[in-house]
Protein backbone atom coordinates (compact mmCIF):
# COMPACT_ATOMS: atom_id res chain seq x y z
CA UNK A 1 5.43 9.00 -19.55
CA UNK A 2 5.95 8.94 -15.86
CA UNK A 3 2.76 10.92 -15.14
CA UNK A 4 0.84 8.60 -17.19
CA UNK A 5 1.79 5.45 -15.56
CA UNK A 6 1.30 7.02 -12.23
CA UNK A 7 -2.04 7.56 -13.56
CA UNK A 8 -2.82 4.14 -14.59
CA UNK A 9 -1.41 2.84 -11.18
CA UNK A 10 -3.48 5.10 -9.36
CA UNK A 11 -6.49 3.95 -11.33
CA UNK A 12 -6.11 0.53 -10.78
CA UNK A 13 -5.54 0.72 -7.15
CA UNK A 14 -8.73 2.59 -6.78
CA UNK A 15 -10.32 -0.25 -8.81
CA UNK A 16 -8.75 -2.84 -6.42
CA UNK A 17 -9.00 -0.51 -3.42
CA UNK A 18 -12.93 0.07 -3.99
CA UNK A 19 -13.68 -3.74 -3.33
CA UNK A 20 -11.57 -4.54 -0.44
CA UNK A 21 -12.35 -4.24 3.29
CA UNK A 22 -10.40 -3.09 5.92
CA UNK A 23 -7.25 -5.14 7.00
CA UNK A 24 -8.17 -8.12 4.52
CA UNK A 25 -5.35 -9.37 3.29
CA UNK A 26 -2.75 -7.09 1.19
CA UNK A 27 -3.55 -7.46 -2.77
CA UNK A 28 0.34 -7.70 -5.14
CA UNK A 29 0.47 -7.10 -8.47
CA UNK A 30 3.18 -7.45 -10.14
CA UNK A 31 4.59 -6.87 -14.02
CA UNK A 32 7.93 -7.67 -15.30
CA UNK A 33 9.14 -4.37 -13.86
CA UNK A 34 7.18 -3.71 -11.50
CA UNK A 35 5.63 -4.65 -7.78
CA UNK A 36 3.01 -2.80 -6.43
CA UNK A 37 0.98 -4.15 -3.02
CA UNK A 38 -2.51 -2.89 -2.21
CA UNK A 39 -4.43 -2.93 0.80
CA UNK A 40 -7.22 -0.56 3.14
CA UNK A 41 -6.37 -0.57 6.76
CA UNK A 42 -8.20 0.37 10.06
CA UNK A 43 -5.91 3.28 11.59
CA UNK A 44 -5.99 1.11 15.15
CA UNK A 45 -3.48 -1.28 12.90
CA UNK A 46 -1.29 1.10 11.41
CA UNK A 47 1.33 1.68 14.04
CA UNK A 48 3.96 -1.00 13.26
CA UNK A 49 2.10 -2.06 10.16
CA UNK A 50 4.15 -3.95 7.93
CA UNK A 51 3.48 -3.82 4.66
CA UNK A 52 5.27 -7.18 2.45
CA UNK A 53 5.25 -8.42 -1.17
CA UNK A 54 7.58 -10.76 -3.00
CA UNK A 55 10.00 -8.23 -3.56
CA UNK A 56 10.48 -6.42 -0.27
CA UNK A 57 8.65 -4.82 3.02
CA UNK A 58 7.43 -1.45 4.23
CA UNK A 59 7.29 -0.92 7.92
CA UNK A 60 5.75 2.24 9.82
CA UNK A 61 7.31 3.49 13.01
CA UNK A 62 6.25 1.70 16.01
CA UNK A 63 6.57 4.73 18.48
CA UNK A 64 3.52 6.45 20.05
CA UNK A 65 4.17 9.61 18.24
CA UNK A 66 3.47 8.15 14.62
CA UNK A 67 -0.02 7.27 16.21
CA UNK A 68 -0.78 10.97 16.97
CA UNK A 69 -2.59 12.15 13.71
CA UNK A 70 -6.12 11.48 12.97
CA UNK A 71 -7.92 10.35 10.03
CA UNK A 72 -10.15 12.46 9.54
CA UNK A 73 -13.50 11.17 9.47
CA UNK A 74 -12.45 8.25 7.75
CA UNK A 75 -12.34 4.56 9.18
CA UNK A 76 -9.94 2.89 6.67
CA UNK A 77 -6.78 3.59 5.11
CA UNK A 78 -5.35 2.86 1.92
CA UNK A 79 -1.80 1.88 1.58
CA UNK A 80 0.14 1.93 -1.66
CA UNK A 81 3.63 0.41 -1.72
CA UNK A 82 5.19 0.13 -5.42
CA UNK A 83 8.79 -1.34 -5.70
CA UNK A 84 10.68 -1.44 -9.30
CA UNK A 85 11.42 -5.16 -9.63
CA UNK A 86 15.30 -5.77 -10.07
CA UNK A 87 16.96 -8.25 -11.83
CA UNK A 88 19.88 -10.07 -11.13
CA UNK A 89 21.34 -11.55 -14.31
């Protein structure tokens, strides 16, 4: 069951994914369970990038060494951040 919805999230973010540009706006989607933020970044933006939706933020490390890889022959990248949504009643 997990696999599969893994799959289907992974299919629509490639769906979502194929249409955007780099560092438009982050894309949410959200169920009644679920959260899951889209967007395709430059890698010049992603040291400090913070990623937010409605129900919480994803940051990457500011320091120069998280800047050190390269993307390898690739001029976007795309970032995934899924968060289970959590009720409080």
């Amino acid at each position: 069951m997990v696999n599969r919805c893994m799959q289907l999230l992974s299919t629509v973010s490639d769906a979502v994914l194929a249409v955007r540009l780099p560092d438009e706006e982050a894309i949410s989607i959200q169920t009644g369970d679920l959260s899951f933020t889209l967007a395709r970044y430059t890698p010049a933006r992603l040291q400090g990038l913070k990623i937010k939706s409605d129900n919480g933020s994803f940051v990457l490390p500011v320091d120069s060494k998280a800047s050190d890889f390269q993307v390898a022959n690739n001029s976007f990248v795309d970032a995934q951040v899924i968060m289970p949504i959590v009720s409080n009643k």
